[in-house]
N, C-alpha and C. Protein backbone atom coordinates (compact mmCIF):
# COMPACT_ATOMS: atom_id res chain seq x y z
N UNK A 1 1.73 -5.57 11.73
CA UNK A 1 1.36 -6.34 10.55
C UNK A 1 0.41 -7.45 10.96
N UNK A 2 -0.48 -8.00 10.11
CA UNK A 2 -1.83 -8.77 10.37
C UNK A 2 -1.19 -9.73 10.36
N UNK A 3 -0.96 -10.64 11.15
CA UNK A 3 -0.58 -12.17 11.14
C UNK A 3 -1.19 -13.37 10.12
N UNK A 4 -2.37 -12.38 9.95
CA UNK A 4 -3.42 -13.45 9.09
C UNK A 4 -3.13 -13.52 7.55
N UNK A 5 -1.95 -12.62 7.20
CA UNK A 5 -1.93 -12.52 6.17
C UNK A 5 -0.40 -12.36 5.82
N UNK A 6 0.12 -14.10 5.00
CA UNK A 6 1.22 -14.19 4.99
C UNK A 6 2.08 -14.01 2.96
N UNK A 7 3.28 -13.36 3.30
CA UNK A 7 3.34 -13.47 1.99
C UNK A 7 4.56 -14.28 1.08
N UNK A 8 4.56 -14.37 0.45
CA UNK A 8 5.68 -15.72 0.01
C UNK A 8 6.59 -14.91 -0.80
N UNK A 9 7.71 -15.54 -0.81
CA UNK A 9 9.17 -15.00 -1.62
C UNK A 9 9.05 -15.48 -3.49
N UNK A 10 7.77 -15.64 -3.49
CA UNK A 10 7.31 -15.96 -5.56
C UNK A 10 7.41 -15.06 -6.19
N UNK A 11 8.45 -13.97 -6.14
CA UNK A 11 8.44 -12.84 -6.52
C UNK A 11 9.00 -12.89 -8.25
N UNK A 12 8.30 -12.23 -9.02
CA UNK A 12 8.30 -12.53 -10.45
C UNK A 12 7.72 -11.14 -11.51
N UNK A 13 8.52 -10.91 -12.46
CA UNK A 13 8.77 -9.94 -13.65
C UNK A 13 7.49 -10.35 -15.00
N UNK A 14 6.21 -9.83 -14.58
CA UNK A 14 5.45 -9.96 -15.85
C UNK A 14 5.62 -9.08 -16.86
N UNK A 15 6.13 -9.26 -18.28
CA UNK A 15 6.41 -8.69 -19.03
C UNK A 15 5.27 -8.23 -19.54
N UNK A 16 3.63 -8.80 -19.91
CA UNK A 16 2.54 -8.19 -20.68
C UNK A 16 2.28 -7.26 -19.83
N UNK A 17 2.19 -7.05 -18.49
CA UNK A 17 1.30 -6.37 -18.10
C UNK A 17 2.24 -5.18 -16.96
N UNK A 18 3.69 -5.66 -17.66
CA UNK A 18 4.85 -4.29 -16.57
C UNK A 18 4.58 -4.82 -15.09
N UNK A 19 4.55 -5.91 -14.32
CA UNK A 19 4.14 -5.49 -13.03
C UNK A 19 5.20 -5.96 -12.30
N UNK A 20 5.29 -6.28 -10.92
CA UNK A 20 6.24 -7.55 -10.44
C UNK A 20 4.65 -8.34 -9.48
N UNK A 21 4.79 -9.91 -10.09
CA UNK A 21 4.02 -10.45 -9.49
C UNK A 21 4.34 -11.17 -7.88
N UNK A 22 3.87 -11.10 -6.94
CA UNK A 22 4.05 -12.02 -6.02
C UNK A 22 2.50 -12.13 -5.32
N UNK A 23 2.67 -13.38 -3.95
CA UNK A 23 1.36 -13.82 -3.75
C UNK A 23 1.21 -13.56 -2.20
N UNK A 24 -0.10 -13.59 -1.73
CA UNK A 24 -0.69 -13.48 -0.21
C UNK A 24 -0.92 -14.76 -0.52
N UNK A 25 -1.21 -14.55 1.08
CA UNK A 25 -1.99 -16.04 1.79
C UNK A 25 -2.79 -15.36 2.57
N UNK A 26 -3.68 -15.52 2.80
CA UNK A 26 -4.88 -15.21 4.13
C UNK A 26 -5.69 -16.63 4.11
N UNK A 27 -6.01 -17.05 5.33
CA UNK A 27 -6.93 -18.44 5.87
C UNK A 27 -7.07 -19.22 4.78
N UNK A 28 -5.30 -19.56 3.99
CA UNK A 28 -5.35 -20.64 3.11
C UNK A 28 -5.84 -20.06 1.84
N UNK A 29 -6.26 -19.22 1.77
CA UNK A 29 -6.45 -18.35 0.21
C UNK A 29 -5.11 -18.23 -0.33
N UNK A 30 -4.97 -18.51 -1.73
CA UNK A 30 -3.63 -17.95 -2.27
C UNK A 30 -4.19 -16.79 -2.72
N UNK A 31 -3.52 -15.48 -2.81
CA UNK A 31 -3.94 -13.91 -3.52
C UNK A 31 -2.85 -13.69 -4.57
N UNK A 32 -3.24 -13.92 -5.47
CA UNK A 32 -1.95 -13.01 -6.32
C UNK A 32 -2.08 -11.75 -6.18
N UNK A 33 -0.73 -11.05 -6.28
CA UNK A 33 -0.50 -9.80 -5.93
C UNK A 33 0.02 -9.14 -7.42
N UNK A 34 -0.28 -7.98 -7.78
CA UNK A 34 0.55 -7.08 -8.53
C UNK A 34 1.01 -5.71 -8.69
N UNK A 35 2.44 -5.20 -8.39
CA UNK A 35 2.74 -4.22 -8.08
C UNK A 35 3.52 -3.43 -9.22
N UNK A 36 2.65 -2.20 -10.18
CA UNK A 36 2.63 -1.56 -10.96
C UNK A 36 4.50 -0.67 -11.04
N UNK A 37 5.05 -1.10 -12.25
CA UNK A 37 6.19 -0.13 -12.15
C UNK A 37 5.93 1.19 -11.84
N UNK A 38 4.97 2.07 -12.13
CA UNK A 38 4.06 3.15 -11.75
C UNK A 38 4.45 3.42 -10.23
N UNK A 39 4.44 2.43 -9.80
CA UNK A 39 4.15 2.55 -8.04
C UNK A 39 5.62 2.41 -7.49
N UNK A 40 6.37 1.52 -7.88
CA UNK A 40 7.61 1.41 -7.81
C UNK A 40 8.44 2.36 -8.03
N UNK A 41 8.23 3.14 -8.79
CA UNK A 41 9.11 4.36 -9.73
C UNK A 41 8.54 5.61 -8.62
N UNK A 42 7.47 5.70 -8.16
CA UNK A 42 6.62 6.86 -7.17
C UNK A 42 7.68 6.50 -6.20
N UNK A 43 7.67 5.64 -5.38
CA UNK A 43 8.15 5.37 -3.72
C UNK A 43 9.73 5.49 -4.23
N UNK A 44 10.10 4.96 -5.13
CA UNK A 44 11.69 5.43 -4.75
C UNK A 44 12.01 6.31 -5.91
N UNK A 45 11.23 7.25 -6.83
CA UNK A 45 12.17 8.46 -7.02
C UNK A 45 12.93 8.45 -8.06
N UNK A 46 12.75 6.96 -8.81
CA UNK A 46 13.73 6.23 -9.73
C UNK A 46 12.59 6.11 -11.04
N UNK A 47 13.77 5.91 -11.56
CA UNK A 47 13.06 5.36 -13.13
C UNK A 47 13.52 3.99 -13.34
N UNK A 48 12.72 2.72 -13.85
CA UNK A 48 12.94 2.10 -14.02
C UNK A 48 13.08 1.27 -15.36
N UNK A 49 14.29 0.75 -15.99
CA UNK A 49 14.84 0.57 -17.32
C UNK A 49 14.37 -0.57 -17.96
N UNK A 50 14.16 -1.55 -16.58
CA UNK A 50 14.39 -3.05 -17.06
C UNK A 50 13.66 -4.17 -15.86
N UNK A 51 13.37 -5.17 -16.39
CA UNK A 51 12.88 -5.83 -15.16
C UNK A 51 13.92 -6.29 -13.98
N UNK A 52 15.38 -6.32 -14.13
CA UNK A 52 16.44 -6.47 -13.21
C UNK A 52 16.35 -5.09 -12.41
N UNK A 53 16.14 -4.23 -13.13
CA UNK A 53 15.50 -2.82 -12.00
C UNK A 53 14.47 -3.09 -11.28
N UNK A 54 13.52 -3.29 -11.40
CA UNK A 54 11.77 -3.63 -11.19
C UNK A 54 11.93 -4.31 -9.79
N UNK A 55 12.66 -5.81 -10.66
CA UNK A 55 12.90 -6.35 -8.97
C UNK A 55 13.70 -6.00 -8.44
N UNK A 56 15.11 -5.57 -8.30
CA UNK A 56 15.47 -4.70 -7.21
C UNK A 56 14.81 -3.87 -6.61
N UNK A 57 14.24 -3.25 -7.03
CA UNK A 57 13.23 -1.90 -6.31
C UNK A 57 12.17 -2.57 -5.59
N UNK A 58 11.64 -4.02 -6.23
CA UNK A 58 10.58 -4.17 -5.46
C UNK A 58 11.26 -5.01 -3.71
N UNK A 59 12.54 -5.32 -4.33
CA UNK A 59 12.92 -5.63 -3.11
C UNK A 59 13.27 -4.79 -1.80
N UNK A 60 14.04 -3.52 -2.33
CA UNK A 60 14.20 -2.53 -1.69
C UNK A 60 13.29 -1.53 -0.56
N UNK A 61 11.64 -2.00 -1.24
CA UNK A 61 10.64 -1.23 -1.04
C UNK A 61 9.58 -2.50 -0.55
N UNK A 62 10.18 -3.86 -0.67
CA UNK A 62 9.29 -4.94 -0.42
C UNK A 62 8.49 -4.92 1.04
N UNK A 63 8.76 -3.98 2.35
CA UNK A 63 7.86 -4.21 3.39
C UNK A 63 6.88 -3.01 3.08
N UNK A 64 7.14 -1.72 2.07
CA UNK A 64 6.14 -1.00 1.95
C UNK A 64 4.97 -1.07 0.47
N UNK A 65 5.32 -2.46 0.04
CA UNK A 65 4.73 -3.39 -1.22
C UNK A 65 3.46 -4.18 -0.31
N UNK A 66 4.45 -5.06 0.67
CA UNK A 66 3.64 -5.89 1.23
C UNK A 66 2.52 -4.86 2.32
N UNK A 67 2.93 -3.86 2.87
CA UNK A 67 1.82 -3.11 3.75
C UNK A 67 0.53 -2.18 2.83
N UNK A 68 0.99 -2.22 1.83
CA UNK A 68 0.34 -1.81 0.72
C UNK A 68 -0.97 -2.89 0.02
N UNK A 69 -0.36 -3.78 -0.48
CA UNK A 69 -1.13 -4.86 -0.67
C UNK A 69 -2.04 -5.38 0.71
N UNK A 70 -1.04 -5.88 2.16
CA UNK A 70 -2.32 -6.16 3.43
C UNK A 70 -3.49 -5.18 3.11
N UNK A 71 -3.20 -3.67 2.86
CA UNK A 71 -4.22 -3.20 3.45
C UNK A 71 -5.02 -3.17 2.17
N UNK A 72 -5.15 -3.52 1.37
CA UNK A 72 -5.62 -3.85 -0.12
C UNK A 72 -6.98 -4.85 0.21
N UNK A 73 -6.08 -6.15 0.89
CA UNK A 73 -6.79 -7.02 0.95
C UNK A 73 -7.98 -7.14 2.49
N UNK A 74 -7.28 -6.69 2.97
CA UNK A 74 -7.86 -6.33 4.35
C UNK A 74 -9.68 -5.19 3.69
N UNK A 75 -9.07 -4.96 2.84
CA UNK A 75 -10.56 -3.94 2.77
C UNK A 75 -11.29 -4.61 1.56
N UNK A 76 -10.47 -5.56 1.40
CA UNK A 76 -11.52 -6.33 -0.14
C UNK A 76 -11.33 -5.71 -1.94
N UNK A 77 -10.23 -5.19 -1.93
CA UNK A 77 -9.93 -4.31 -2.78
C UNK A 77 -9.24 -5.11 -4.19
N UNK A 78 -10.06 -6.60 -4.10
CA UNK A 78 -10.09 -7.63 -5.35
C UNK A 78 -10.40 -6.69 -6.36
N UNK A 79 -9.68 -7.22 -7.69
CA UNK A 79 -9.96 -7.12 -9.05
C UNK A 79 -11.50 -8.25 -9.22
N UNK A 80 -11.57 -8.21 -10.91
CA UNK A 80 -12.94 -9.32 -10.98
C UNK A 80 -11.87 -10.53 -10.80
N UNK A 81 -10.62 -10.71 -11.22
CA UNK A 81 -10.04 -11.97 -11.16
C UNK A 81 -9.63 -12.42 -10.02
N UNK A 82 -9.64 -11.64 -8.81
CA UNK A 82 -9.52 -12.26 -7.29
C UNK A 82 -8.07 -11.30 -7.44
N UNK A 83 -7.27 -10.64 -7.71
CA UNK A 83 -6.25 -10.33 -8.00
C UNK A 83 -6.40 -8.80 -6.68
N UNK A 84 -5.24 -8.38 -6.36
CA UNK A 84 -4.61 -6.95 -5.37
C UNK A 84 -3.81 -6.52 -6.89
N UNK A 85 -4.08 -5.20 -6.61
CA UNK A 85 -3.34 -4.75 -7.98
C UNK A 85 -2.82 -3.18 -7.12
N UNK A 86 -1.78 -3.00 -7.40
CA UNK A 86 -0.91 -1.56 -6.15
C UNK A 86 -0.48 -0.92 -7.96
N UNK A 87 -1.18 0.48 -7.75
CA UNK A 87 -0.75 1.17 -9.10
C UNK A 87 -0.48 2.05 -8.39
């Protein structure tokens, strides 16, 4: 894992847009991160009901969220809003 790129426990249930939000850090950049129930529901096989599901799963699956997102950002794979988006 890239040292340069750290990620914080802000882990959070956006209801408009279905995702679970959390954030990077790289050289003092904050990154918001967003990880698609889509993507969540793929890696574990599950369906998900509710956002008390969402984040469990994203916790469950949280080092293959975060290796997902590094390599997101590692290749520049910004939205227009500066945003990592894992669908």
């Amino acid at each position: 894992m890239n040292q340069s790129i750290l990620f914080s426990d802000d882990v959070q249930w956006n209801e408009e847009t279905q995702t679970i939000l959390f954030s990077a850090q790289q050289m003092g950049n904050l990154i918001q991160c967003h990880v698609a129930i889509s993507w969540l529901e793929s890696e574990s096989g599950g369906v998900i009901i509710n956002d008390a599901d969402a984040l469990r799963v994203f916790e469950e699956y949280r080092f293959d969220v975060e290796e997902q997102a590094e390599a997101l950002i590692e290749d520049e794979e910004f939205n227009a809003s500066g945003e990592i988006i894992i669908n």
